[in-house]
C-alpha atoms as a PDB file:
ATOM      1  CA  UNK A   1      56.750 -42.399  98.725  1.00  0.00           C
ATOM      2  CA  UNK A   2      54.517 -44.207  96.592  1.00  0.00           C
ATOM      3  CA  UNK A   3      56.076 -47.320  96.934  1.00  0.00           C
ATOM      4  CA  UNK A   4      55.480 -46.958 100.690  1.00  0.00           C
ATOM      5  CA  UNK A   5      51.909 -46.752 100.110  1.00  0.00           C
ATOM      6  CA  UNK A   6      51.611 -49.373  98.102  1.00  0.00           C
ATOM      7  CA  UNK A   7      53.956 -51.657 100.589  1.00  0.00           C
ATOM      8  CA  UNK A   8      50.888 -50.420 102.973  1.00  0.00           C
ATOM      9  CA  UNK A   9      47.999 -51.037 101.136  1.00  0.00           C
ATOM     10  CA  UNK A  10      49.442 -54.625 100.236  1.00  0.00           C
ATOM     11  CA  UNK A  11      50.089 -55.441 103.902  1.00  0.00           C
ATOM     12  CA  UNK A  12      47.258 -54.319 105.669  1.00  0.00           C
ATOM     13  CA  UNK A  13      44.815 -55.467 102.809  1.00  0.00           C
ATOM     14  CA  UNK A  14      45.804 -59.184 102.977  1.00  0.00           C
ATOM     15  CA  UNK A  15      47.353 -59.207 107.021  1.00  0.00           C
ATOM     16  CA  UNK A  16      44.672 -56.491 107.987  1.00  0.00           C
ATOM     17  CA  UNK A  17      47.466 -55.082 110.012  1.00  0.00           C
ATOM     18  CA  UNK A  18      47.292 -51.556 111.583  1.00  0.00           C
ATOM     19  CA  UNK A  19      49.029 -48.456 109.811  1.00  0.00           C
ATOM     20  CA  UNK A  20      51.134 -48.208 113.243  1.00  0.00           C
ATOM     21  CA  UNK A  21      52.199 -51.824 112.934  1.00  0.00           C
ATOM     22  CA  UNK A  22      53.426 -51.478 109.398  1.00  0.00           C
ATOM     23  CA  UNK A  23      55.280 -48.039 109.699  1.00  0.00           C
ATOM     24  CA  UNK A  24      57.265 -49.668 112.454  1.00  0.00           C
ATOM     25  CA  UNK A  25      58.658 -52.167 110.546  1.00  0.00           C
ATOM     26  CA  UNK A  26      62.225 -51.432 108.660  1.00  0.00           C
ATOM     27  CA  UNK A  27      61.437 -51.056 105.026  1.00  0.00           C
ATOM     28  CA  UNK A  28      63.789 -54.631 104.334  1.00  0.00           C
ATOM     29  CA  UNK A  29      60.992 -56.034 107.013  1.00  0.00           C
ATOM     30  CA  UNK A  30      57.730 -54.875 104.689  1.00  0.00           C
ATOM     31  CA  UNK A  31      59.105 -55.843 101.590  1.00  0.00           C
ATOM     32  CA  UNK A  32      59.643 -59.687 103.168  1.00  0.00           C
ATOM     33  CA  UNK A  33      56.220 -59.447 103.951  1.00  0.00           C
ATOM     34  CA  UNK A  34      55.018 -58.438 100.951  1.00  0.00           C
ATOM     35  CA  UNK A  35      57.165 -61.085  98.950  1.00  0.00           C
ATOM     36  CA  UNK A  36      55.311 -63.393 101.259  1.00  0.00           C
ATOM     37  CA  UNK A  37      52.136 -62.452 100.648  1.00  0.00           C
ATOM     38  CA  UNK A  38      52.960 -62.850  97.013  1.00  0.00           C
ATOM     39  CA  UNK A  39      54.229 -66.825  97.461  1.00  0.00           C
ATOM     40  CA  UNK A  40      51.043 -67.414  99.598  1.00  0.00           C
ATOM     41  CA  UNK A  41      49.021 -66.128  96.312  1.00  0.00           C
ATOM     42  CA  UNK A  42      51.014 -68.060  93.890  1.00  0.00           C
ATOM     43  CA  UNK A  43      50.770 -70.980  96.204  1.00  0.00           C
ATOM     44  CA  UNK A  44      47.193 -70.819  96.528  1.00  0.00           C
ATOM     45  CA  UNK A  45      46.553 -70.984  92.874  1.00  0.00           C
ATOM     46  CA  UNK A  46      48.989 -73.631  92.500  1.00  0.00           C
ATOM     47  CA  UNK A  47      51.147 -71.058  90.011  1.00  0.00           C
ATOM     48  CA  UNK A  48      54.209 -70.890  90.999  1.00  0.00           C
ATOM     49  CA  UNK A  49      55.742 -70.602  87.762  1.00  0.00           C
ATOM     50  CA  UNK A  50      53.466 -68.123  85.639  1.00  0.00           C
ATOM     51  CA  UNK A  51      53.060 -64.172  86.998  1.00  0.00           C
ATOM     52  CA  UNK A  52      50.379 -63.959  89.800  1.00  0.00           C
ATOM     53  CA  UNK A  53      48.220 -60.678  89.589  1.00  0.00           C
ATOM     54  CA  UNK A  54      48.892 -60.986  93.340  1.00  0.00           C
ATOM     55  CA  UNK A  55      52.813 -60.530  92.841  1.00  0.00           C
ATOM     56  CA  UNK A  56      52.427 -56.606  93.087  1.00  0.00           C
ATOM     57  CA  UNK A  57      55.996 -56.535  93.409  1.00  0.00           C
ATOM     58  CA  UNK A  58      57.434 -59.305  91.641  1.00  0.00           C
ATOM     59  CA  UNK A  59      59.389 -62.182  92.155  1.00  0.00           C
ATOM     60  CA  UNK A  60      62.742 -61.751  93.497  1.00  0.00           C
END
């Protein structure tokens, strides 16, 4: 469960996407989005290589 929360937090922090519109997504479908999120970071700070604090959930 507290993955889910996190998955949430993550989302809607960065996307600012409602609670409804990230509980209807298929767990597979949150994760994606939260690996995004992460690549935008590490894009955006041009560190692709090193750890991003933004990379909650690692690189996969």
């Amino acid at each position: 469960m507290d993955r889910l929360y996190e998955e949430l937090g993550f989302i809607a922090y960065y996307f600012h996407w409602t609670h409804d519109d990230i509980m209807n997504m298929e767990h597979a479908e949150r994760r994606r989005w939260c690996d995004e999120i992460s690549r935008i970071n590490r894009k955006m700070n041009d560190d692709t290589d090193k750890k991003n604090v933004f990379d909650v959930f690692g690189k996969r």
